[in-house]
C-alpha atoms as a PDB file:
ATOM      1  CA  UNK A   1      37.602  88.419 -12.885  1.00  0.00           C
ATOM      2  CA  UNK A   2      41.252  89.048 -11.619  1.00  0.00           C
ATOM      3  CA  UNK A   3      41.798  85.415 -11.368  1.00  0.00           C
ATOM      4  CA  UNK A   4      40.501  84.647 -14.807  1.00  0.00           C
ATOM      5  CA  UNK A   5      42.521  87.027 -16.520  1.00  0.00           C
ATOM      6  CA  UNK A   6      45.909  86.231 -15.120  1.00  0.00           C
ATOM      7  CA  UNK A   7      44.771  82.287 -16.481  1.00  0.00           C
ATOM      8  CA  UNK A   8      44.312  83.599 -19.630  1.00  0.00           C
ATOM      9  CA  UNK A   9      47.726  85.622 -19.659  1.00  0.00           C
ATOM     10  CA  UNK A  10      49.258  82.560 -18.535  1.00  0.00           C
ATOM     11  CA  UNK A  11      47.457  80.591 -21.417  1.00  0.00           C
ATOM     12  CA  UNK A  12      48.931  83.195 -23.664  1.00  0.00           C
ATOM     13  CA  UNK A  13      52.401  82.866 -23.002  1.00  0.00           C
ATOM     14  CA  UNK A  14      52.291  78.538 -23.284  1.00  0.00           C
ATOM     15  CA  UNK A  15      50.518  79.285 -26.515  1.00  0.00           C
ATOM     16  CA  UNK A  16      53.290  81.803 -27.936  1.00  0.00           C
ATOM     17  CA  UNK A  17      55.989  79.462 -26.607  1.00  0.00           C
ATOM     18  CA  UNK A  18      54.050  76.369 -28.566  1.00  0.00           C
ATOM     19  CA  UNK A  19      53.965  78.328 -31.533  1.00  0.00           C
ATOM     20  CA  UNK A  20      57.103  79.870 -31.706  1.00  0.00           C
ATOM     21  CA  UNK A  21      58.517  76.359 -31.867  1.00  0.00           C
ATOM     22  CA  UNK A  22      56.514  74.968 -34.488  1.00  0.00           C
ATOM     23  CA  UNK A  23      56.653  78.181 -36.578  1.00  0.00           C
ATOM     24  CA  UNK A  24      60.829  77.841 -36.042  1.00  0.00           C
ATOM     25  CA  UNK A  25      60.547  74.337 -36.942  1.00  0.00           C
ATOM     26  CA  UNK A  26      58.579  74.847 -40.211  1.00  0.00           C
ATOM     27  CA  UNK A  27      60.835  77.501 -41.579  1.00  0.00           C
ATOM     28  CA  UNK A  28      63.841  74.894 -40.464  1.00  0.00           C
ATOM     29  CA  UNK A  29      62.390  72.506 -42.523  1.00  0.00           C
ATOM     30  CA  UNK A  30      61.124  74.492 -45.165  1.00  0.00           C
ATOM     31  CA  UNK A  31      63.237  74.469 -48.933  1.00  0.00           C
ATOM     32  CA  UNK A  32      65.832  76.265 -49.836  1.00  0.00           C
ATOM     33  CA  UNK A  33      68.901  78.123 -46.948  1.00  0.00           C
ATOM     34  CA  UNK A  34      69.345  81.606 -45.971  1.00  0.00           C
ATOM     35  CA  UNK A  35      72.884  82.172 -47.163  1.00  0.00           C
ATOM     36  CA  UNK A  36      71.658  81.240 -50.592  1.00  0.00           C
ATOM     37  CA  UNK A  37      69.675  84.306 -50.401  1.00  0.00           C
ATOM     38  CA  UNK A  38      72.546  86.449 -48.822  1.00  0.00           C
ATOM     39  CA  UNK A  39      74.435  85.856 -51.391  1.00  0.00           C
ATOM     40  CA  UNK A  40      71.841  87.100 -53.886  1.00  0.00           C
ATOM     41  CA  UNK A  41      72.609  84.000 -56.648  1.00  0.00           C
ATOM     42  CA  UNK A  42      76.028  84.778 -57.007  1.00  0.00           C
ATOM     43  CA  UNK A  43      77.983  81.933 -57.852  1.00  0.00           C
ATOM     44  CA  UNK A  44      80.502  81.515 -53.899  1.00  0.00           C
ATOM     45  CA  UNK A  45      83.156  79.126 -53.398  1.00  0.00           C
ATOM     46  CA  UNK A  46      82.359  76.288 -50.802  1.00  0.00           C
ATOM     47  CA  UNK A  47      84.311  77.771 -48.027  1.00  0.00           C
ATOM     48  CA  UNK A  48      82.261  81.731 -48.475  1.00  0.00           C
ATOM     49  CA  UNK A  49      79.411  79.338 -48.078  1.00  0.00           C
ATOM     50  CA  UNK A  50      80.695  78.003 -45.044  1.00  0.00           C
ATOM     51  CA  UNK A  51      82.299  80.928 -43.342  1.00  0.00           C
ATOM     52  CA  UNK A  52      78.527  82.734 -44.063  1.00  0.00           C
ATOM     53  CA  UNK A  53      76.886  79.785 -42.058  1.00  0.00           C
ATOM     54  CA  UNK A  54      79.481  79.701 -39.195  1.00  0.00           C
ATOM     55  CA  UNK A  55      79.121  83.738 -38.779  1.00  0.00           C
ATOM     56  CA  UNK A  56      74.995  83.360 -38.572  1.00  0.00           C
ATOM     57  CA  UNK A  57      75.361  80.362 -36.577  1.00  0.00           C
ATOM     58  CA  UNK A  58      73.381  78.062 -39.521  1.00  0.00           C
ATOM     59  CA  UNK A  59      75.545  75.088 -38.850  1.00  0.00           C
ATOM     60  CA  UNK A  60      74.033  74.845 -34.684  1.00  0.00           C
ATOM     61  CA  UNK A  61      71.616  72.169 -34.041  1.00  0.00           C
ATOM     62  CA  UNK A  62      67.695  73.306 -34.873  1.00  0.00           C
ATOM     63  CA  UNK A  63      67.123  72.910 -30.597  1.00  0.00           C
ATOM     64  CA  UNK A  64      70.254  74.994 -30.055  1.00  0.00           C
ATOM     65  CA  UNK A  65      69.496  77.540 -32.221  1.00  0.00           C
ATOM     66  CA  UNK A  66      65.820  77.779 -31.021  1.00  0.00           C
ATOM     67  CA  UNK A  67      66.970  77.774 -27.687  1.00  0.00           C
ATOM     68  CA  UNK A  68      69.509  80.890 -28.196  1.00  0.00           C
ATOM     69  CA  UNK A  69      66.498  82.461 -30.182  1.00  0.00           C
ATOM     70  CA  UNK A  70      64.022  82.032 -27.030  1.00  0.00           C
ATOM     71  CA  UNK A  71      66.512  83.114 -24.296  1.00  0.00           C
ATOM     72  CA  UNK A  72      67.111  86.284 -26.345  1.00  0.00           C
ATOM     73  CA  UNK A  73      63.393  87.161 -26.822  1.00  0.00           C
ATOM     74  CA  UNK A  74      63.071  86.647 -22.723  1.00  0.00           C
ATOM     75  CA  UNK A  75      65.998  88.816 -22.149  1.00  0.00           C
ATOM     76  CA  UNK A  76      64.171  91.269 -24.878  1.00  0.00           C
ATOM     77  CA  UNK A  77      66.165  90.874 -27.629  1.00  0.00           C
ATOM     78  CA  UNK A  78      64.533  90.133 -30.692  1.00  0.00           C
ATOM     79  CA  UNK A  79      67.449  88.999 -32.606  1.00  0.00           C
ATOM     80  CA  UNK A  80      68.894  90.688 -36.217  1.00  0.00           C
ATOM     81  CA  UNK A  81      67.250  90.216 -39.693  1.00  0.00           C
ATOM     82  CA  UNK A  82      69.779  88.068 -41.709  1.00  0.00           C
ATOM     83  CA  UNK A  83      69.388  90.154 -44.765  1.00  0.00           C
ATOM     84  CA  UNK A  84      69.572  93.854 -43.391  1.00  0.00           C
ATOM     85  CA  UNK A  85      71.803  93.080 -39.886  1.00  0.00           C
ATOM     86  CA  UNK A  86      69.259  95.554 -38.590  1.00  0.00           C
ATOM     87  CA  UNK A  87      67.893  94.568 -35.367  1.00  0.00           C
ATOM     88  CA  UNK A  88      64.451  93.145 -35.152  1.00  0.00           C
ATOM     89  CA  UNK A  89      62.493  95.430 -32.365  1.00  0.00           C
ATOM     90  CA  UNK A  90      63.808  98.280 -34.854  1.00  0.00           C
ATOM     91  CA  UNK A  91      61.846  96.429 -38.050  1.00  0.00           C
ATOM     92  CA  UNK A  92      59.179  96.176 -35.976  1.00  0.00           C
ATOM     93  CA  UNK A  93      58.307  99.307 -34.476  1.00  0.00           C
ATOM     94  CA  UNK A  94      59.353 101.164 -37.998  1.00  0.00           C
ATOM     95  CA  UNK A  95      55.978  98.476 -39.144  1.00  0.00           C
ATOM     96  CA  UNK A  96      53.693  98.238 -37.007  1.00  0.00           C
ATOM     97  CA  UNK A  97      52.376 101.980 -37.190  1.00  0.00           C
ATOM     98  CA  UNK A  98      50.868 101.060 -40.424  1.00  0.00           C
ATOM     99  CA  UNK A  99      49.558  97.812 -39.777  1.00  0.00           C
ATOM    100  CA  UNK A 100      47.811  99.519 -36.903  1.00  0.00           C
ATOM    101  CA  UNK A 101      46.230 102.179 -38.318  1.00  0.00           C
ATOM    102  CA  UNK A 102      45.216 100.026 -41.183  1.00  0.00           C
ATOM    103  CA  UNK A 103      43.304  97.486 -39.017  1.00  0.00           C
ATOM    104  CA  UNK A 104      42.084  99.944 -36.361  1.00  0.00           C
ATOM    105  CA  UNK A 105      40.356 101.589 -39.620  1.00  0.00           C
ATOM    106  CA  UNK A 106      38.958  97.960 -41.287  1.00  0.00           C
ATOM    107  CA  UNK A 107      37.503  97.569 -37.467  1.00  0.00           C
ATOM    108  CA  UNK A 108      36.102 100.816 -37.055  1.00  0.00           C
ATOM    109  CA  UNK A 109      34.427 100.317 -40.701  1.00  0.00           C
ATOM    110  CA  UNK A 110      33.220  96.777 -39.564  1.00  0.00           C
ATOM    111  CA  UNK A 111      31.979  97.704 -36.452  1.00  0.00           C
ATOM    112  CA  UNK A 112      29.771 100.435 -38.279  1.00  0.00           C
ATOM    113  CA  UNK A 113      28.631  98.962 -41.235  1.00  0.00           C
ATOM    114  CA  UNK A 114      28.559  95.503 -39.778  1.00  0.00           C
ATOM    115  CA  UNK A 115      26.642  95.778 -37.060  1.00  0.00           C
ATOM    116  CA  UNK A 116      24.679  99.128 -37.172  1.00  0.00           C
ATOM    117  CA  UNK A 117      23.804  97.330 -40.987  1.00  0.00           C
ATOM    118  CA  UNK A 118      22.661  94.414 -39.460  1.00  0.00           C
ATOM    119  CA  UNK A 119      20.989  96.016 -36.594  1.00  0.00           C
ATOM    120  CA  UNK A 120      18.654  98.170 -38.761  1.00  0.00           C
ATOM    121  CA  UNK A 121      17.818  95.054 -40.976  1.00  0.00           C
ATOM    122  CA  UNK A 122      17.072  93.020 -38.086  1.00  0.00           C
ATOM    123  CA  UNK A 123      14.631  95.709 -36.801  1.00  0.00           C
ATOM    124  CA  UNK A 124      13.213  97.309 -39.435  1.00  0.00           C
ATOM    125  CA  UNK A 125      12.564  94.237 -41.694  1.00  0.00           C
ATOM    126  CA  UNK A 126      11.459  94.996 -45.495  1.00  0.00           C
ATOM    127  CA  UNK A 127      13.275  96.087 -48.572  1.00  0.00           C
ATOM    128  CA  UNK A 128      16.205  97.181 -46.299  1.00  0.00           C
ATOM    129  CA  UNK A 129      17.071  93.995 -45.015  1.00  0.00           C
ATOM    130  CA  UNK A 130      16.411  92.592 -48.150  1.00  0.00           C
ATOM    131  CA  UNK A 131      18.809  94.835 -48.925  1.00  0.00           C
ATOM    132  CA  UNK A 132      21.363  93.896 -46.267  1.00  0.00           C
ATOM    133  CA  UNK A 133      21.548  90.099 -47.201  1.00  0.00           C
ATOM    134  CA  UNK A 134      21.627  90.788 -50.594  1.00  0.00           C
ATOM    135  CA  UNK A 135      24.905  93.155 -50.050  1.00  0.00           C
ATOM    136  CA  UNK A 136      26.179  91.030 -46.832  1.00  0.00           C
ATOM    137  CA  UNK A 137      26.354  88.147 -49.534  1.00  0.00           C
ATOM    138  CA  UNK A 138      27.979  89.754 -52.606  1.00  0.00           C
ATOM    139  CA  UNK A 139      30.716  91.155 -49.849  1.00  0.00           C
ATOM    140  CA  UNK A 140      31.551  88.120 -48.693  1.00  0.00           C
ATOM    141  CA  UNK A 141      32.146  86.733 -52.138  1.00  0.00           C
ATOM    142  CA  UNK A 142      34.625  88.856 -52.732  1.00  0.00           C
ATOM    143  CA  UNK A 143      38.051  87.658 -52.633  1.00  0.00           C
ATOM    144  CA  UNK A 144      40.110  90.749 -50.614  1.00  0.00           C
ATOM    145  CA  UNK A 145      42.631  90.940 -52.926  1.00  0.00           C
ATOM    146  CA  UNK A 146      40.436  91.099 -56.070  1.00  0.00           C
ATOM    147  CA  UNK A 147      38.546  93.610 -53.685  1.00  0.00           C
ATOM    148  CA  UNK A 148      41.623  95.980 -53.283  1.00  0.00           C
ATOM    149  CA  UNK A 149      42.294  95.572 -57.429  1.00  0.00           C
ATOM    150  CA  UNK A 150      39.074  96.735 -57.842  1.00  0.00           C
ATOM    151  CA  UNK A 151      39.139  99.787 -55.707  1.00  0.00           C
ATOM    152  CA  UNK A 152      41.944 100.510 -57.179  1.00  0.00           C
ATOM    153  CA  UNK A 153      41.313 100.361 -60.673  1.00  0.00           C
ATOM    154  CA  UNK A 154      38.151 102.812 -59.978  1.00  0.00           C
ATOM    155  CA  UNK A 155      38.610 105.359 -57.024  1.00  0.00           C
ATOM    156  CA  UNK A 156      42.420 105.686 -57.722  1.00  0.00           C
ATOM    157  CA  UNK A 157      43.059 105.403 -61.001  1.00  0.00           C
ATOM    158  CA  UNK A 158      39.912 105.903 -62.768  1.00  0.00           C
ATOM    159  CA  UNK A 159      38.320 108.486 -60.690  1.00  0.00           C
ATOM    160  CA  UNK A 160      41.516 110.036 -58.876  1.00  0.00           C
ATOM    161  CA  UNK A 161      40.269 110.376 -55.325  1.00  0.00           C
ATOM    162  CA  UNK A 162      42.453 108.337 -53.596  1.00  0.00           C
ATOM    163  CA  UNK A 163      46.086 107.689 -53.541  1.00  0.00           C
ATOM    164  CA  UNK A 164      47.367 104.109 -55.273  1.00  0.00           C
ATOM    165  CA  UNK A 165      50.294 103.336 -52.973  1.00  0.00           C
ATOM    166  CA  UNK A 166      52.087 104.493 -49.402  1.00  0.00           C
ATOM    167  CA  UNK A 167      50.116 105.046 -46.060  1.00  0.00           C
ATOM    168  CA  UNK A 168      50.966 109.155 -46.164  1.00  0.00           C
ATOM    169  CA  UNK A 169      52.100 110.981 -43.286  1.00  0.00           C
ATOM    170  CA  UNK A 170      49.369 112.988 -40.577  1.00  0.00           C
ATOM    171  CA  UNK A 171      46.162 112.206 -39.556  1.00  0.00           C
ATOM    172  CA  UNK A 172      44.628 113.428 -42.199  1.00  0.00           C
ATOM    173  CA  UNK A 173      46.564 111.915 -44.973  1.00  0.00           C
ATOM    174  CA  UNK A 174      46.823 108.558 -43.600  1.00  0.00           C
ATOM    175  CA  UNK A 175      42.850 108.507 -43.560  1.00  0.00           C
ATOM    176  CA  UNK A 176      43.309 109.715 -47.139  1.00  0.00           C
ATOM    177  CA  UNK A 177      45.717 106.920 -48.167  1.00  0.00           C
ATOM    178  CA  UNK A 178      44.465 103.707 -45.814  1.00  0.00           C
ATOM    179  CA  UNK A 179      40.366 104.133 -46.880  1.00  0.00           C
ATOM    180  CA  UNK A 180      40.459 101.811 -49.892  1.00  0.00           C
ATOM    181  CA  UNK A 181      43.078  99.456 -47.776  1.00  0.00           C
ATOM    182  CA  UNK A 182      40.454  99.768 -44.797  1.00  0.00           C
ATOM    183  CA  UNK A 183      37.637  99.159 -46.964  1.00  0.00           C
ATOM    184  CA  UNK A 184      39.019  95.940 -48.943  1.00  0.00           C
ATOM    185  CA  UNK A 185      40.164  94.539 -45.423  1.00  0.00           C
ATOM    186  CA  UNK A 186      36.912  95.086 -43.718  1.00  0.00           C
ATOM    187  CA  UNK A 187      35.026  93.925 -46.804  1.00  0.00           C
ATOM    188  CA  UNK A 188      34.398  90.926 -46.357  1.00  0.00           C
ATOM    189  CA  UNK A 189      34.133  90.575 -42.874  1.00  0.00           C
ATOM    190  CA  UNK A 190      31.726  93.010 -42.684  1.00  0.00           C
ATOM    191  CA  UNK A 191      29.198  91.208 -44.190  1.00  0.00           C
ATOM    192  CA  UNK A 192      30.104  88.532 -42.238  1.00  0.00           C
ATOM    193  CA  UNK A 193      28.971  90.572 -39.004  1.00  0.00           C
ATOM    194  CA  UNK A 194      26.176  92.303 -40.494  1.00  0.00           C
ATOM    195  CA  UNK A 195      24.462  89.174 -41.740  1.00  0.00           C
ATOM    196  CA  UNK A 196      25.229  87.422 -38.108  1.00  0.00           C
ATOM    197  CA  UNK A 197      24.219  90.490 -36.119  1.00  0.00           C
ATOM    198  CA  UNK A 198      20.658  90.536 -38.222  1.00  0.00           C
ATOM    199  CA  UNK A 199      20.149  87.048 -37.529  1.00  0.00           C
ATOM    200  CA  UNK A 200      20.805  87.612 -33.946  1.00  0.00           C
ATOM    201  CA  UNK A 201      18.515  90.637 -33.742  1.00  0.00           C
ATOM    202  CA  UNK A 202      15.382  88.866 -35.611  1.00  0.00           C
ATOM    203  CA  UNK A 203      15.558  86.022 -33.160  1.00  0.00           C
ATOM    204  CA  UNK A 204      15.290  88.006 -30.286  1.00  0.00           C
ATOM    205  CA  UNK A 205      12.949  90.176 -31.884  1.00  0.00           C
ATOM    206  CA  UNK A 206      10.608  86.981 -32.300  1.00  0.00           C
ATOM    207  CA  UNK A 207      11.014  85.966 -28.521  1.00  0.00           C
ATOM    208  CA  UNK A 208       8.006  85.710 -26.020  1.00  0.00           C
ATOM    209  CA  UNK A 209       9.690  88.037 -23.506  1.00  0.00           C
ATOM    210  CA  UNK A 210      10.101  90.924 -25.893  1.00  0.00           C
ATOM    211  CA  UNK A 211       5.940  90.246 -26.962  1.00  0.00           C
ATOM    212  CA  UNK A 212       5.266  90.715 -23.540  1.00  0.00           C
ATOM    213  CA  UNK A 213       6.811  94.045 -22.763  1.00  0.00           C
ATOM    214  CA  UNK A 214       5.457  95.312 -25.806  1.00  0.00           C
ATOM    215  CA  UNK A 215       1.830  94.274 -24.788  1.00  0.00           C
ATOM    216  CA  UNK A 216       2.757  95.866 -21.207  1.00  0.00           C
ATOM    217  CA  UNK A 217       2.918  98.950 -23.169  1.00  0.00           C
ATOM    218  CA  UNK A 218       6.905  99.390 -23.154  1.00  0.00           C
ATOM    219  CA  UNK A 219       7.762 102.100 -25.569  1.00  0.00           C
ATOM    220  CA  UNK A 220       9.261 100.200 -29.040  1.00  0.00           C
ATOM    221  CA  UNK A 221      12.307 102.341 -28.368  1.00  0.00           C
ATOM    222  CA  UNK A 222      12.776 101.092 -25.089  1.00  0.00           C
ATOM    223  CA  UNK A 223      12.285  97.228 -25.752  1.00  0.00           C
ATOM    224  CA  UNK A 224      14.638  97.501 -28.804  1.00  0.00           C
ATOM    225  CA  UNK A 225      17.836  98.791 -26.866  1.00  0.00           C
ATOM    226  CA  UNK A 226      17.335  96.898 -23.824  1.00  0.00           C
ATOM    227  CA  UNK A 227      15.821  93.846 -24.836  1.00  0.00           C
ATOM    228  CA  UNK A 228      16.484  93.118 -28.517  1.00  0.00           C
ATOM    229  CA  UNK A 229      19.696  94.722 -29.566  1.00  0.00           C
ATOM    230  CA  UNK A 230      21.870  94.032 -25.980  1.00  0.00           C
ATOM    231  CA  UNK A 231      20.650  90.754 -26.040  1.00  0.00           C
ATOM    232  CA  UNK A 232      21.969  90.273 -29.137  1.00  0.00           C
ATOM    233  CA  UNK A 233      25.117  91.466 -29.030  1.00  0.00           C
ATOM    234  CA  UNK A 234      26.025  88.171 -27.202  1.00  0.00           C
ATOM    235  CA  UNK A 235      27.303  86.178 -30.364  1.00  0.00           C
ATOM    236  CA  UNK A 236      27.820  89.484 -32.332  1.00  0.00           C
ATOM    237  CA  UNK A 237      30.625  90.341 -30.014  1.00  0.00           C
ATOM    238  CA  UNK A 238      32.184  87.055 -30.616  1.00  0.00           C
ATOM    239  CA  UNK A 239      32.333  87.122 -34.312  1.00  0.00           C
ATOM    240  CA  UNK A 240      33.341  91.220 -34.336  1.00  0.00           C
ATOM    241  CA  UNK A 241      36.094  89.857 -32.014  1.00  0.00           C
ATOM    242  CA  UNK A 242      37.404  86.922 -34.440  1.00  0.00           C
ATOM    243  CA  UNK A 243      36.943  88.794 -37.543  1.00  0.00           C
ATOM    244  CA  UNK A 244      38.902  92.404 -35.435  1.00  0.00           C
ATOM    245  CA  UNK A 245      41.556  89.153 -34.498  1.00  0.00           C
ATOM    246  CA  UNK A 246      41.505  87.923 -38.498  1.00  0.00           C
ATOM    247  CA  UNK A 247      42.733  91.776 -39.864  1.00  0.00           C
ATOM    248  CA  UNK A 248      45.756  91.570 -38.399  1.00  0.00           C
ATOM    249  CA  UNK A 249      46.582  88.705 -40.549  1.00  0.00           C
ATOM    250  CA  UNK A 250      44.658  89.370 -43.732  1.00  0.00           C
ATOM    251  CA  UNK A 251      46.532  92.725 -43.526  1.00  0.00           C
ATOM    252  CA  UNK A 252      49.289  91.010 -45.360  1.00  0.00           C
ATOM    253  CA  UNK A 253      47.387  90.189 -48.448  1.00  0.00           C
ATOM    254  CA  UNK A 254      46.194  94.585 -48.611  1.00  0.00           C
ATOM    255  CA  UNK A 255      49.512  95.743 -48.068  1.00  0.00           C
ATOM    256  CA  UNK A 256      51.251  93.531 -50.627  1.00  0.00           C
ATOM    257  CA  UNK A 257      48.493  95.081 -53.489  1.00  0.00           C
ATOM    258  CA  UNK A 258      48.757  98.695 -52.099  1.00  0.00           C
ATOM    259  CA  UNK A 259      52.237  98.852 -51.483  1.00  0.00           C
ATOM    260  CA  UNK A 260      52.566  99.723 -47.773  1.00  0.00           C
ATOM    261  CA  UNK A 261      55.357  98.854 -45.538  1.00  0.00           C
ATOM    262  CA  UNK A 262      53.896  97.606 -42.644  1.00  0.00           C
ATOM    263  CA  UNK A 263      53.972  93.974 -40.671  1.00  0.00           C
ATOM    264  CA  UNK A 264      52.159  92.138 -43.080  1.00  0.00           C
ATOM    265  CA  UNK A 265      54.719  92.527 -46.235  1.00  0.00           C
ATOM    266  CA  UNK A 266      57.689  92.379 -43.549  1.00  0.00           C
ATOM    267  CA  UNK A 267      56.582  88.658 -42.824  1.00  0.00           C
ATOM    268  CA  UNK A 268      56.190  88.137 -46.607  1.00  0.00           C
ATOM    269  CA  UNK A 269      59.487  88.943 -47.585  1.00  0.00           C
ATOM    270  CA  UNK A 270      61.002  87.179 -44.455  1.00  0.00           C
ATOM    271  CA  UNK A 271      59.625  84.091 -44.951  1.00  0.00           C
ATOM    272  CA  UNK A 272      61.016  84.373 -48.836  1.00  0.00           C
ATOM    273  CA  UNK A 273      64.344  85.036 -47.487  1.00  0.00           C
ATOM    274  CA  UNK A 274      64.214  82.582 -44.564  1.00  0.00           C
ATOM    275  CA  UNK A 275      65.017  85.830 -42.128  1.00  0.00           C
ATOM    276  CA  UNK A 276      64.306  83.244 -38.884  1.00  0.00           C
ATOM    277  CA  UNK A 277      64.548  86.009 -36.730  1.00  0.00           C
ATOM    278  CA  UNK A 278      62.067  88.579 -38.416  1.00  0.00           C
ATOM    279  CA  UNK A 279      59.218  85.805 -39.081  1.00  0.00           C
ATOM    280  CA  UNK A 280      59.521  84.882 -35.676  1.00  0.00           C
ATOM    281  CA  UNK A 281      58.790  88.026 -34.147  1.00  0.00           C
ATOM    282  CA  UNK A 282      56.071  89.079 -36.301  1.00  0.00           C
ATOM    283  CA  UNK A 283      54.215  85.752 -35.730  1.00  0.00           C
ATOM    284  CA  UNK A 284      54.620  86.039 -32.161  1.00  0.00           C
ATOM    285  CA  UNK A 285      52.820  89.619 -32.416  1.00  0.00           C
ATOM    286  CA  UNK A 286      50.272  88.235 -34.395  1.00  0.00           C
ATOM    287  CA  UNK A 287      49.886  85.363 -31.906  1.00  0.00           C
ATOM    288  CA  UNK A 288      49.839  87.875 -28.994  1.00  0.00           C
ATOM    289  CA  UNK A 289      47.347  90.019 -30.994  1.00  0.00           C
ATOM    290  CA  UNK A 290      44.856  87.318 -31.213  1.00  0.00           C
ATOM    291  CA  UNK A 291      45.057  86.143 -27.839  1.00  0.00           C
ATOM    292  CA  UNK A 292      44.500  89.382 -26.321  1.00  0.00           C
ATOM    293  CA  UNK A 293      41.472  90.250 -28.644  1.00  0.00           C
ATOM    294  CA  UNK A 294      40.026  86.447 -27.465  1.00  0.00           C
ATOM    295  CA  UNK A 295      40.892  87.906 -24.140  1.00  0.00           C
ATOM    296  CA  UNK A 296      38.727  91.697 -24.292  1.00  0.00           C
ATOM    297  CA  UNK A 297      35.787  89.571 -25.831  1.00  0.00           C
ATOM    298  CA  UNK A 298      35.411  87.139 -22.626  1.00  0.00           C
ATOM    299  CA  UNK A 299      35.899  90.101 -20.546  1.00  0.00           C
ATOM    300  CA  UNK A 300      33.108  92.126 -22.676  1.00  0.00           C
ATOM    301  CA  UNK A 301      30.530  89.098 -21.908  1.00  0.00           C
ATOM    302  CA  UNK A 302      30.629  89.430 -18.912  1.00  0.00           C
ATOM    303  CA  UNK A 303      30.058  93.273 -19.041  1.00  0.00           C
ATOM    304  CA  UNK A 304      27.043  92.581 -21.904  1.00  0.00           C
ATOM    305  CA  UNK A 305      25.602  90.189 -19.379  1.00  0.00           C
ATOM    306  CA  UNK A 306      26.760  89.808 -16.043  1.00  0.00           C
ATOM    307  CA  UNK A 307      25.403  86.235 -15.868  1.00  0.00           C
ATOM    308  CA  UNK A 308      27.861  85.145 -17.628  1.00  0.00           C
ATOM    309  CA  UNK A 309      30.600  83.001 -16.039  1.00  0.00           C
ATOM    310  CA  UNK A 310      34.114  83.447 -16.183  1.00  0.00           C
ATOM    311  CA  UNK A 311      36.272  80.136 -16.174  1.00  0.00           C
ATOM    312  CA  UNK A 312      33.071  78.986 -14.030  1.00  0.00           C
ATOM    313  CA  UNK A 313      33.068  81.831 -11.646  1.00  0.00           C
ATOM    314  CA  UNK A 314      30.395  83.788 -11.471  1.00  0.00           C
ATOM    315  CA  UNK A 315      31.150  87.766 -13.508  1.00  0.00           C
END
């Protein structure tokens, strides 16, 4: 296990170094200059223009400026943002708060209504999980961000109980403000996991193995939680995982509609403004986020089912 997850780590950091570069190299290549943004469409002489790209360091080769960019991140710094001169750790931890409350709330939502949905329809059968693939399947249709409008236009502004815009301050009130951002993020992956986890739990409700402990005179109870529902939770855990992996990401879509100031609209308006160093360090977080959610779920398998293999050693 040891062995396998030091592997893994050291998978991680190739793939953030791989995509750093070709995230660096896109926003190189991409139209449009930062000082044209820094100087806000004001009409500059030639030599503004220039003294602005010799004091960011835009004139540098694309390698050398990638390679001052890397050697600062390994030394822990992060770089400034072009547009605020604010340093970049500071941008970050001033963000991510937000963004993770907001997707530790969509998981906790998914996790709950996803799979304890698609548990119940799995065993129970009947009008509920007729019901449960009928909802699964209108959720799923549902872009997020038409999602969030329509929360929006009804539980905030039609019927008052929740706050339009900011992520409040407290426990309490950030539970109060990030529900309808929790519940359009989790939305659609939610039924995503609930129809999965249903399909998982009829086919193992259909197997010989669990026939034959009932006819040994198992209790129902007893068969369903050890036989059924862990077996199960095999490929449910994978696509909880990927979908947990996915918020961080959608995120940006449900705070641009609500308003809230976390990573997701930071990466939108850096990548507007060509801010190299802020886009950079939020996709390396959301790199590092994925990988290490990829990471718990291999690591989980082996703890469903400890027949599992690890990078072909035994759990």
């Amino acid at each position: 296990m040891q062995r396998f997850v030091i592997r893994r780590l050291g998978a991680l950091a190739v793939t953030l170094l791989f995509s750093s570069f070709v995230i660096y190299g896109a926003m190189y290549l991409a139209p449009g200059t930062p000082e044209s943004f820094l100087v806000q469409g004001r009409t500059v002489s030639p030599e503004v223009l220039a003294s602005i790209r010799a004091q960011y360091g835009l004139d540098d080769p694309f390698l050398l400026r990638y390679w001052h960019w890397l050697t600062g991140v390994l030394t822990g710094n992060l770089g400034e943002s072009l547009t605020t001169r604010q340093d970049v750790a500071s941008l970050l931890a001033s963000r991510i708060p937000t963004t993770a409350w907001l997707t530790a709330y969509a998981a906790l939502l998914i996790v709950v209504f996803g799979v304890v949905a698609g548990v119940v329809a799995g065993l129970r059968g009947g009008l509920l999980d007729t019901a449960v693939l009928l909802g699964s399947s209108v959720g799923f249709a549902i872009p997020t961000f038409f999602a969030a409008l329509l929360l929006m236009s009804v539980f905030s502004v039609t019927l008052g109980w929740f706050p339009v815009f900011g992520a409040g301050s407290g426990f309490s009130d950030r539970i109060l403000h990030l529900t309808l951002p929790a519940v359009a993020l989790a939305l659609p992956a939610a039924a995503v996991v609930a129809r999965i986890t249903r399909t998982a739990v009829v086919e193992e409700r259909d197997t010989e193995h669990v026939s034959v402990a009932l006819a040994r005179g198992v209790p129902w109870r007893t068969v369903a939680r050890r036989h059924i529902v862990r077996n199960a939770m095999l490929p449910v855990t994978t696509i909880v995982g990927v979908n947990i992996a996915a918020l961080v990401a959608g995120a940006t879509v449900v705070e641009h509609a609500f308003t809230l100031d976390g990573v997701g609209a930071l990466l939108i308006n850096a990548v507007q403004q060509k801010d190299f160093a802020v886009v950079q360090a939020v996709a390396l977080v959301l790199v590092a986020v994925f990988g290490v959610v990829n990471l718990v779920i291999d690591v989980l398998y082996a703890v469903i089912d400890p027949r599992v293999q690890l990078g072909g050693e035994s759990a």
